[in-house]
PDB file of N, CA and C in Angstrom:
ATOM      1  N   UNK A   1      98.953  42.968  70.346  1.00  0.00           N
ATOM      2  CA  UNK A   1      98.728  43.112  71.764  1.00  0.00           C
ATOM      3  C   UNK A   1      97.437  42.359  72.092  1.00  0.00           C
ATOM      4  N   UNK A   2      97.595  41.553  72.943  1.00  0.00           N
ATOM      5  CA  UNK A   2      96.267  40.729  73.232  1.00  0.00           C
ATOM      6  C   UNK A   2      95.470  41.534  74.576  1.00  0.00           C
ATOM      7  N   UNK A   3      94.257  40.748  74.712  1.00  0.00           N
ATOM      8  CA  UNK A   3      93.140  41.828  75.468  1.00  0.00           C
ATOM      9  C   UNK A   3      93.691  41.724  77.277  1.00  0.00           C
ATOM     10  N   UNK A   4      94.649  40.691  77.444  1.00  0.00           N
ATOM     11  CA  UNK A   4      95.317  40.599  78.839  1.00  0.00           C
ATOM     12  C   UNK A   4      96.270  41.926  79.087  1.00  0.00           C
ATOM     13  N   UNK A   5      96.969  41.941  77.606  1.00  0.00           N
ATOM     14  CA  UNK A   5      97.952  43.029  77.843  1.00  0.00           C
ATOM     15  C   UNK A   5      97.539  44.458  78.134  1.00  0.00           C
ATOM     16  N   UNK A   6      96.193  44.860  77.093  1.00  0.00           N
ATOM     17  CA  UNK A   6      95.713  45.804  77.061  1.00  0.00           C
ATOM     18  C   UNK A   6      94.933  45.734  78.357  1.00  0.00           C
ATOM     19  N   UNK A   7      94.399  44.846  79.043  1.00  0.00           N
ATOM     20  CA  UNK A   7      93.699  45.270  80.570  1.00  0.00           C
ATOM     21  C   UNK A   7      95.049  45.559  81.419  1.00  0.00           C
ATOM     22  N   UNK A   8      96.108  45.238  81.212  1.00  0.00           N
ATOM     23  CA  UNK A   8      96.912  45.282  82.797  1.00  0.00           C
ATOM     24  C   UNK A   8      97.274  46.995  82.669  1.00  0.00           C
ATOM     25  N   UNK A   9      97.588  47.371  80.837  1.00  0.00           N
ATOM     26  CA  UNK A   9      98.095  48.789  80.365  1.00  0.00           C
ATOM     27  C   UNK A   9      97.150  49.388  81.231  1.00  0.00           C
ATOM     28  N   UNK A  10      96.115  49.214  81.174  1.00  0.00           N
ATOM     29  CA  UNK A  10      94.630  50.282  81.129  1.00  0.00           C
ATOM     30  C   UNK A  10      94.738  50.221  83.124  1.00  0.00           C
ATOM     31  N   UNK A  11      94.974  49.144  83.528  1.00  0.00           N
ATOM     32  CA  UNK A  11      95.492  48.962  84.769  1.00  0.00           C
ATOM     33  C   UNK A  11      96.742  50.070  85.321  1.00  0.00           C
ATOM     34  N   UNK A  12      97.974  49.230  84.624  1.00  0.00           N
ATOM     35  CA  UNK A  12      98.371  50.674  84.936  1.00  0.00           C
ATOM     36  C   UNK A  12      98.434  51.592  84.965  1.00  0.00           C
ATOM     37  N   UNK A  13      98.001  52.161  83.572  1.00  0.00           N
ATOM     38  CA  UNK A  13      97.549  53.694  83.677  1.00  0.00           C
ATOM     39  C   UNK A  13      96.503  54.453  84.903  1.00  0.00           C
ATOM     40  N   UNK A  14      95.558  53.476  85.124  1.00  0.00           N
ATOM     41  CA  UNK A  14      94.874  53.751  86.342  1.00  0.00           C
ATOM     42  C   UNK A  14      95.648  54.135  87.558  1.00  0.00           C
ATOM     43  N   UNK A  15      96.133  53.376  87.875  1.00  0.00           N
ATOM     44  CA  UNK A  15      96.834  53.434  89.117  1.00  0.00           C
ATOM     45  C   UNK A  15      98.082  54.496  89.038  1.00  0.00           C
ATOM     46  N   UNK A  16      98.579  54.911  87.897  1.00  0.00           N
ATOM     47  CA  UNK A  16      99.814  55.852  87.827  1.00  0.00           C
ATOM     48  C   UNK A  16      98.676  56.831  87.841  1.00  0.00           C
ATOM     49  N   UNK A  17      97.538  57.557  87.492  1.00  0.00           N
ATOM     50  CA  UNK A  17      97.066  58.389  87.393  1.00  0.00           C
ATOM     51  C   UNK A  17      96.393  58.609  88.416  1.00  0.00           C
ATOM     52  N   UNK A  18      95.854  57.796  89.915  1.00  0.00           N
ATOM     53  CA  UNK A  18      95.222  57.939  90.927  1.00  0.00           C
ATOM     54  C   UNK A  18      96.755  58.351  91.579  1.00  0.00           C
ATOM     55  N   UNK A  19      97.692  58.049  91.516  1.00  0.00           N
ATOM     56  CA  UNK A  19      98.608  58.109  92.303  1.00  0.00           C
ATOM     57  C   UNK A  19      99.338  59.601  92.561  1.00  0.00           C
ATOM     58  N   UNK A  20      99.166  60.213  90.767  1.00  0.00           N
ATOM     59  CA  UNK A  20      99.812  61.543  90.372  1.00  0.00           C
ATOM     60  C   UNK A  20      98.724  62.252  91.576  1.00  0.00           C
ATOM     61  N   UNK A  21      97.668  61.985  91.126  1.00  0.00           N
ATOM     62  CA  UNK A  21      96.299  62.957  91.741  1.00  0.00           C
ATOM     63  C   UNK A  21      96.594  62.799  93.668  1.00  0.00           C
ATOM     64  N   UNK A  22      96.878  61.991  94.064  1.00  0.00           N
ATOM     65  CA  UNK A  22      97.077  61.847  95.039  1.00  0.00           C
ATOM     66  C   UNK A  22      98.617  62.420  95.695  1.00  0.00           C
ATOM     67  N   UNK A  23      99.837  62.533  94.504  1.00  0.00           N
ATOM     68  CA  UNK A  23     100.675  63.005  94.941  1.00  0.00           C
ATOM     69  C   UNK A  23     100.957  64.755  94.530  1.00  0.00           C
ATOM     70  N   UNK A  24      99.947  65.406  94.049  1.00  0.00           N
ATOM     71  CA  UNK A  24     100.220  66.207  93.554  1.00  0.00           C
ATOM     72  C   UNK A  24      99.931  67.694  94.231  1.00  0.00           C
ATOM     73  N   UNK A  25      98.987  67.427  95.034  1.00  0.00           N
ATOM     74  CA  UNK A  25      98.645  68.752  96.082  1.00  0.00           C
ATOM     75  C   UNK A  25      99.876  68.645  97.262  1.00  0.00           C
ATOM     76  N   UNK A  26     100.923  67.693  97.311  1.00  0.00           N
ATOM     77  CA  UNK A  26     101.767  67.411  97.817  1.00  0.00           C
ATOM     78  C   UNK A  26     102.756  68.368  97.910  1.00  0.00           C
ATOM     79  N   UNK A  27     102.885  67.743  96.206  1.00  0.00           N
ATOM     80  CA  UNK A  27     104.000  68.666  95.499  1.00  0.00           C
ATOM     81  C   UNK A  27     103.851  70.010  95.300  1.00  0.00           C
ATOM     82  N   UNK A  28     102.711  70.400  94.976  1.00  0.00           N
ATOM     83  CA  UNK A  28     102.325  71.698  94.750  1.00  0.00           C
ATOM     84  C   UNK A  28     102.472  72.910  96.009  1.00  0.00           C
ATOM     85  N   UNK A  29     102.137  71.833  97.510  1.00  0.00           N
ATOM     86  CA  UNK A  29     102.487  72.807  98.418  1.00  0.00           C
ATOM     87  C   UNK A  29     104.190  73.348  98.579  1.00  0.00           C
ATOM     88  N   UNK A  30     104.965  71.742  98.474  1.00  0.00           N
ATOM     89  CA  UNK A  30     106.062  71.323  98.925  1.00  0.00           C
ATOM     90  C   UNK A  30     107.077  72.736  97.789  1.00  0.00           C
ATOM     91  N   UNK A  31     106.545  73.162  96.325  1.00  0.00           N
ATOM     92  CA  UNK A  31     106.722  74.041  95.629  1.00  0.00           C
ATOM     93  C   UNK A  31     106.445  75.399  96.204  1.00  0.00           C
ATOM     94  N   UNK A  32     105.364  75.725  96.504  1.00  0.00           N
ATOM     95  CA  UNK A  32     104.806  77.177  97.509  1.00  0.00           C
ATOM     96  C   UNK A  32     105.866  77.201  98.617  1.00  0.00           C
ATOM     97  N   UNK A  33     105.921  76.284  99.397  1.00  0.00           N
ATOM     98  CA  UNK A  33     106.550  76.844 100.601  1.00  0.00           C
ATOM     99  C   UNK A  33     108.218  77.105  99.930  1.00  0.00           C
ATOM    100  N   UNK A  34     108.911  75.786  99.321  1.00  0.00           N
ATOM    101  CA  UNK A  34     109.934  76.828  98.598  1.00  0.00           C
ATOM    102  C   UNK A  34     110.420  77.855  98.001  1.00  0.00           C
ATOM    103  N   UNK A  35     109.278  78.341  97.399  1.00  0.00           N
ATOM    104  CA  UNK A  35     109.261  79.482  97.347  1.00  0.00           C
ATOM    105  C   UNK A  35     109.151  80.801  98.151  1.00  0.00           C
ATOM    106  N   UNK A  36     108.349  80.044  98.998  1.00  0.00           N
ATOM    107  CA  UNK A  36     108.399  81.218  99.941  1.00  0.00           C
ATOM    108  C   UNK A  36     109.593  81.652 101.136  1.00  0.00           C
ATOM    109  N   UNK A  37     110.277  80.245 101.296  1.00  0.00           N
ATOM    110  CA  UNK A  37     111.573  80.416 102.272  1.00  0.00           C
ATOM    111  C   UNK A  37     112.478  80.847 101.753  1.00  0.00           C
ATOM    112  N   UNK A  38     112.308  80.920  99.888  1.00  0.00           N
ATOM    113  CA  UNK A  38     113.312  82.095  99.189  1.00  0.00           C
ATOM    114  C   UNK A  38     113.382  83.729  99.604  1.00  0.00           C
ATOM    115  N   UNK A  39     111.711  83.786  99.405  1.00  0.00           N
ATOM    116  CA  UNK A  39     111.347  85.187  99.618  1.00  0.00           C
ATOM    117  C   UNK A  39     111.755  85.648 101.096  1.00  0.00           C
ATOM    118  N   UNK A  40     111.439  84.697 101.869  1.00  0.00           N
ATOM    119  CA  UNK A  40     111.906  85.310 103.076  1.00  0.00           C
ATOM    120  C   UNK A  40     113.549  85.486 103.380  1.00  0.00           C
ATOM    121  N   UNK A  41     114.391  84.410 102.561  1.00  0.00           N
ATOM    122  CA  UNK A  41     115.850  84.744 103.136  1.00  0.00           C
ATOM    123  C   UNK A  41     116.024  86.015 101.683  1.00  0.00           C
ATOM    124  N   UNK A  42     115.702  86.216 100.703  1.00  0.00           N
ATOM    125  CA  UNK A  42     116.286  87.483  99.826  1.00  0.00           C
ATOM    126  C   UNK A  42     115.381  88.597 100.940  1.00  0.00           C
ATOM    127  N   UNK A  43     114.555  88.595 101.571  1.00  0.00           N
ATOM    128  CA  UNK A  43     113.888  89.440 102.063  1.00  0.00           C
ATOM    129  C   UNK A  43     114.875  90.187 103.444  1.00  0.00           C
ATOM    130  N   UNK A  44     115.480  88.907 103.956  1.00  0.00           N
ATOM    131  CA  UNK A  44     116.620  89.231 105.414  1.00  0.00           C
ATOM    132  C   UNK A  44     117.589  89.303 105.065  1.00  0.00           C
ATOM    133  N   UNK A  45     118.319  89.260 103.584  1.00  0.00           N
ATOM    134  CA  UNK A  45     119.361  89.981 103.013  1.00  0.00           C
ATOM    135  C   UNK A  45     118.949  90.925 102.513  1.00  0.00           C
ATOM    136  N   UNK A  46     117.741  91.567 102.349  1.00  0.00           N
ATOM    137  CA  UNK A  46     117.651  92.866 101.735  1.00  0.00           C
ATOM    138  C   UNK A  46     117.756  93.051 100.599  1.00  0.00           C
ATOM    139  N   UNK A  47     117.927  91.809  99.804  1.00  0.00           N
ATOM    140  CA  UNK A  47     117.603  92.139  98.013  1.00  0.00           C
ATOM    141  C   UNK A  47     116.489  91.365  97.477  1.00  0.00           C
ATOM    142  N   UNK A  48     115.247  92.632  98.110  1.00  0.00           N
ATOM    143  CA  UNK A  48     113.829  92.381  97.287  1.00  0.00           C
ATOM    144  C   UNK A  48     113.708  92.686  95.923  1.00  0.00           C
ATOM    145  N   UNK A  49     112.787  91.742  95.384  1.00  0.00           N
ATOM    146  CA  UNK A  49     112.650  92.161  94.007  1.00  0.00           C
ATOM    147  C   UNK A  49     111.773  93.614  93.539  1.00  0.00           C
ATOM    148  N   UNK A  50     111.531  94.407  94.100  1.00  0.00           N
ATOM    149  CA  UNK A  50     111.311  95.665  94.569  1.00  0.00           C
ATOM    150  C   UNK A  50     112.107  96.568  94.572  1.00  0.00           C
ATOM    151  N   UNK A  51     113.630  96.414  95.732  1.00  0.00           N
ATOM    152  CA  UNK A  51     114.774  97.253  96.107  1.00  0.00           C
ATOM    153  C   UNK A  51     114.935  97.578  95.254  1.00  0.00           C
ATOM    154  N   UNK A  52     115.603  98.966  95.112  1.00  0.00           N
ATOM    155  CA  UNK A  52     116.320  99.477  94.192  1.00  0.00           C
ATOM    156  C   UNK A  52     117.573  99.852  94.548  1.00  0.00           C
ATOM    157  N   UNK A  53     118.568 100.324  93.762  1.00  0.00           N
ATOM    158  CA  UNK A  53     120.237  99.914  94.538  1.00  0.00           C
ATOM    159  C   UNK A  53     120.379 101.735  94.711  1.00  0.00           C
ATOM    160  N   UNK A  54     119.914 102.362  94.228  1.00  0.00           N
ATOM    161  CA  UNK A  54     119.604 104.433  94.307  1.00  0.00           C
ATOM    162  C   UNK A  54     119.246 104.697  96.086  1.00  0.00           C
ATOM    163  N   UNK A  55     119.158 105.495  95.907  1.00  0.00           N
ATOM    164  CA  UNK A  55     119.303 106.167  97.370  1.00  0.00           C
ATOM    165  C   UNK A  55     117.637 106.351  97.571  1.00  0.00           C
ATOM    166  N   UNK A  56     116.720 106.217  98.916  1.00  0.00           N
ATOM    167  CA  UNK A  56     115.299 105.730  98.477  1.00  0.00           C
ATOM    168  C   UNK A  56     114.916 107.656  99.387  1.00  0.00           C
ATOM    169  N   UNK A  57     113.863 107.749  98.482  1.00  0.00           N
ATOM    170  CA  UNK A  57     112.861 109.162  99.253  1.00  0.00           C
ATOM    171  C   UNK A  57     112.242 108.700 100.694  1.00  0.00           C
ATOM    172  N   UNK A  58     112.000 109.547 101.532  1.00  0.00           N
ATOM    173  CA  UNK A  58     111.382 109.647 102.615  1.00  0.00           C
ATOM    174  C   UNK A  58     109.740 109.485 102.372  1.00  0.00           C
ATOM    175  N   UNK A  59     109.277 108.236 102.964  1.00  0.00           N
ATOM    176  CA  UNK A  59     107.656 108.168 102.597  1.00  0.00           C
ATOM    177  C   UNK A  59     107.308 109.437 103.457  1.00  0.00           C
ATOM    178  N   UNK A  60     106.327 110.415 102.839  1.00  0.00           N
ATOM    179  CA  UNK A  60     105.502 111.133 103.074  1.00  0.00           C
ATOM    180  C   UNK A  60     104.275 110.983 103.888  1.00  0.00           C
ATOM    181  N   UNK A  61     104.156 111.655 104.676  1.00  0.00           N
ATOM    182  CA  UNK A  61     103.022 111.464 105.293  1.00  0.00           C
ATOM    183  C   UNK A  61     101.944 112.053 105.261  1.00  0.00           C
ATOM    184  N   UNK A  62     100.485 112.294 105.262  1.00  0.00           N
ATOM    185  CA  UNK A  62      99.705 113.057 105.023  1.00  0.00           C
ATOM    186  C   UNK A  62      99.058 113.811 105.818  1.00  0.00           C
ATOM    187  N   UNK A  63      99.436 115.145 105.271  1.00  0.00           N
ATOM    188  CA  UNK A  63      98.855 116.393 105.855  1.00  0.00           C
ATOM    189  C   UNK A  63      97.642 116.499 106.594  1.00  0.00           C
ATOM    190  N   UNK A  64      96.522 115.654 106.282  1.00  0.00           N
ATOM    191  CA  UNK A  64      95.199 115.895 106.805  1.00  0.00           C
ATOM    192  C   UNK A  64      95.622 115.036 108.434  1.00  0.00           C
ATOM    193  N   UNK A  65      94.673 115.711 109.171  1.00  0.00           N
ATOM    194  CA  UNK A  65      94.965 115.129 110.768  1.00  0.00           C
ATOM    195  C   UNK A  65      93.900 114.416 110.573  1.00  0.00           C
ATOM    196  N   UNK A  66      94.165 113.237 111.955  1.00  0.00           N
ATOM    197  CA  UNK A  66      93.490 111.836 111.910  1.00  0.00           C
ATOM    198  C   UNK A  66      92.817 112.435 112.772  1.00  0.00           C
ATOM    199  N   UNK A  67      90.863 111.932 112.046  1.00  0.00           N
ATOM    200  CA  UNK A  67      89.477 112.361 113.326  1.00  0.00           C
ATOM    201  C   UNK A  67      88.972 110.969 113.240  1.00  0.00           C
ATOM    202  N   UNK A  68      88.858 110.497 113.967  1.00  0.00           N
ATOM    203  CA  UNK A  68      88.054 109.236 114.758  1.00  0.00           C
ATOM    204  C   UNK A  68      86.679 109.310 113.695  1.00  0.00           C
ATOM    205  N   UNK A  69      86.693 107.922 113.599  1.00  0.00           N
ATOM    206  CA  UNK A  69      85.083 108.025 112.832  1.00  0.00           C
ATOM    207  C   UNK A  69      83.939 108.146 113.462  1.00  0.00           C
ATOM    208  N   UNK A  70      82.842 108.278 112.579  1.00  0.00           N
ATOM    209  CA  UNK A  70      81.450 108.476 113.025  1.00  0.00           C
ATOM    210  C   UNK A  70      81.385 106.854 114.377  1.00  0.00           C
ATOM    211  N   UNK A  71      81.797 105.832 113.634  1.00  0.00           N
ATOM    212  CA  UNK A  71      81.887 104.826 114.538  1.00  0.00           C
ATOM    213  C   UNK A  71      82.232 105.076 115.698  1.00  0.00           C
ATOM    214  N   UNK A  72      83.570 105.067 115.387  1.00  0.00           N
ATOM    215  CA  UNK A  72      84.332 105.473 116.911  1.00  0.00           C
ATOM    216  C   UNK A  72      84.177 106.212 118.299  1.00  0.00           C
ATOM    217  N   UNK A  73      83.799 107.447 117.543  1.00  0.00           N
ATOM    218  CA  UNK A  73      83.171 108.515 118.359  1.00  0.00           C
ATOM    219  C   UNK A  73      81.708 108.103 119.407  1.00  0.00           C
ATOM    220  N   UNK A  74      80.836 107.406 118.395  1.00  0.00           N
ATOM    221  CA  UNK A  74      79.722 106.650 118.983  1.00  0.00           C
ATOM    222  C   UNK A  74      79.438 105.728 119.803  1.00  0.00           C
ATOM    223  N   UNK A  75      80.755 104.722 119.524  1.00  0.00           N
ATOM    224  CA  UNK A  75      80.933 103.889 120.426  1.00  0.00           C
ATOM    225  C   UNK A  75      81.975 104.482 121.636  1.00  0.00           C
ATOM    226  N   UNK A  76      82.628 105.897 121.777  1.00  0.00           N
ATOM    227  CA  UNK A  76      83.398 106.182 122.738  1.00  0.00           C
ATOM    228  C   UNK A  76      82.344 106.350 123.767  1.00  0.00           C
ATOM    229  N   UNK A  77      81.992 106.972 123.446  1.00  0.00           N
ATOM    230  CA  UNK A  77      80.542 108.427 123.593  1.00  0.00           C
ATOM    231  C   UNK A  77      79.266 107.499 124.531  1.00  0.00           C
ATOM    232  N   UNK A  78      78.904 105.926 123.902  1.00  0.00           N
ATOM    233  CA  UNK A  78      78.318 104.318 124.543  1.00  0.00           C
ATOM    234  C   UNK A  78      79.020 104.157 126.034  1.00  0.00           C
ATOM    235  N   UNK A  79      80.630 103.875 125.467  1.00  0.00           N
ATOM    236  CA  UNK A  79      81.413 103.719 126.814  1.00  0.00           C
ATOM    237  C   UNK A  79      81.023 104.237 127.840  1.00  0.00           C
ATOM    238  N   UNK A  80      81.629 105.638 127.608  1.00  0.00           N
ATOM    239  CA  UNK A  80      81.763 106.482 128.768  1.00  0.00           C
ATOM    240  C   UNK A  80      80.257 106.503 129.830  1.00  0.00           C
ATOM    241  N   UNK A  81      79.288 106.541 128.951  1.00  0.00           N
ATOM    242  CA  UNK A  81      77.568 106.325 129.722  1.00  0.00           C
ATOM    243  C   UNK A  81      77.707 104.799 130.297  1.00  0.00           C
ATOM    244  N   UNK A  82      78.274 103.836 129.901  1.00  0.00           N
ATOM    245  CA  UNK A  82      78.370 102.658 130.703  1.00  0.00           C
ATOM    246  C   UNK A  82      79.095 103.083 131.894  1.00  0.00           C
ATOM    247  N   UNK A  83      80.456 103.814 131.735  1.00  0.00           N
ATOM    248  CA  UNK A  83      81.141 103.891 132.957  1.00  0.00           C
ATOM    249  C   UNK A  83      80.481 104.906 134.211  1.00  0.00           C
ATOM    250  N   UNK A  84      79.570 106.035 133.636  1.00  0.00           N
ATOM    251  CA  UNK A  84      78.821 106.881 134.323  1.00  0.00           C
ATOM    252  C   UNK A  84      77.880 105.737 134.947  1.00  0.00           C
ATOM    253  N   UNK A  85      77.351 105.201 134.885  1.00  0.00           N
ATOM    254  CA  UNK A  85      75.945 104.480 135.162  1.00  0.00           C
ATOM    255  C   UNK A  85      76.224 103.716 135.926  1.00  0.00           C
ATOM    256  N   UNK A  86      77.430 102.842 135.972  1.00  0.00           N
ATOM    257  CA  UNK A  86      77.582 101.538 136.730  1.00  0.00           C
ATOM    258  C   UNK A  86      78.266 101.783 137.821  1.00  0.00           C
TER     259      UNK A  86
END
């Protein structure tokens, strides 16, 4: 192999390897989103990889009653003195 041949190799390799790099966040999305328009049509037929084919329990809900946080309350509590005042 003479030193012409070996510059054009080293050439091409360059350029096939700027090219991968350049085509490859391409591909990588063009892969994600296929995947994901899978998930969404098994998702609108209803066979998640999750489902189970058994008869499913009633989610439970929890007993403790919902109290507004320290936040909430504070900033209600702000309001209402804005609406008194103005």
């Amino acid at each position: 192999m003479t030193t012409e041949q070996t510059q054009g190799l080293i050439g091409l390799l360059a350029v096939l390897g700027i090219l991968l790099l350049v085509i490859l966040p391409a591909l990588i999305g063009a892969a994600r989103e296929h995947r994901v328009d899978r998930q969404l049509r098994e998702a609108e037929k209803g066979d998640g990889p999750g489902k189970s084919n058994g008869p499913q329990k009633p989610q439970k809900s929890s007993s403790r009653s919902t109290v507004p946080s320290t936040a909430t309350w504070y900033a209600e509590g702000r309001r209402s003195k804005k609406l008194v005042s103005s």
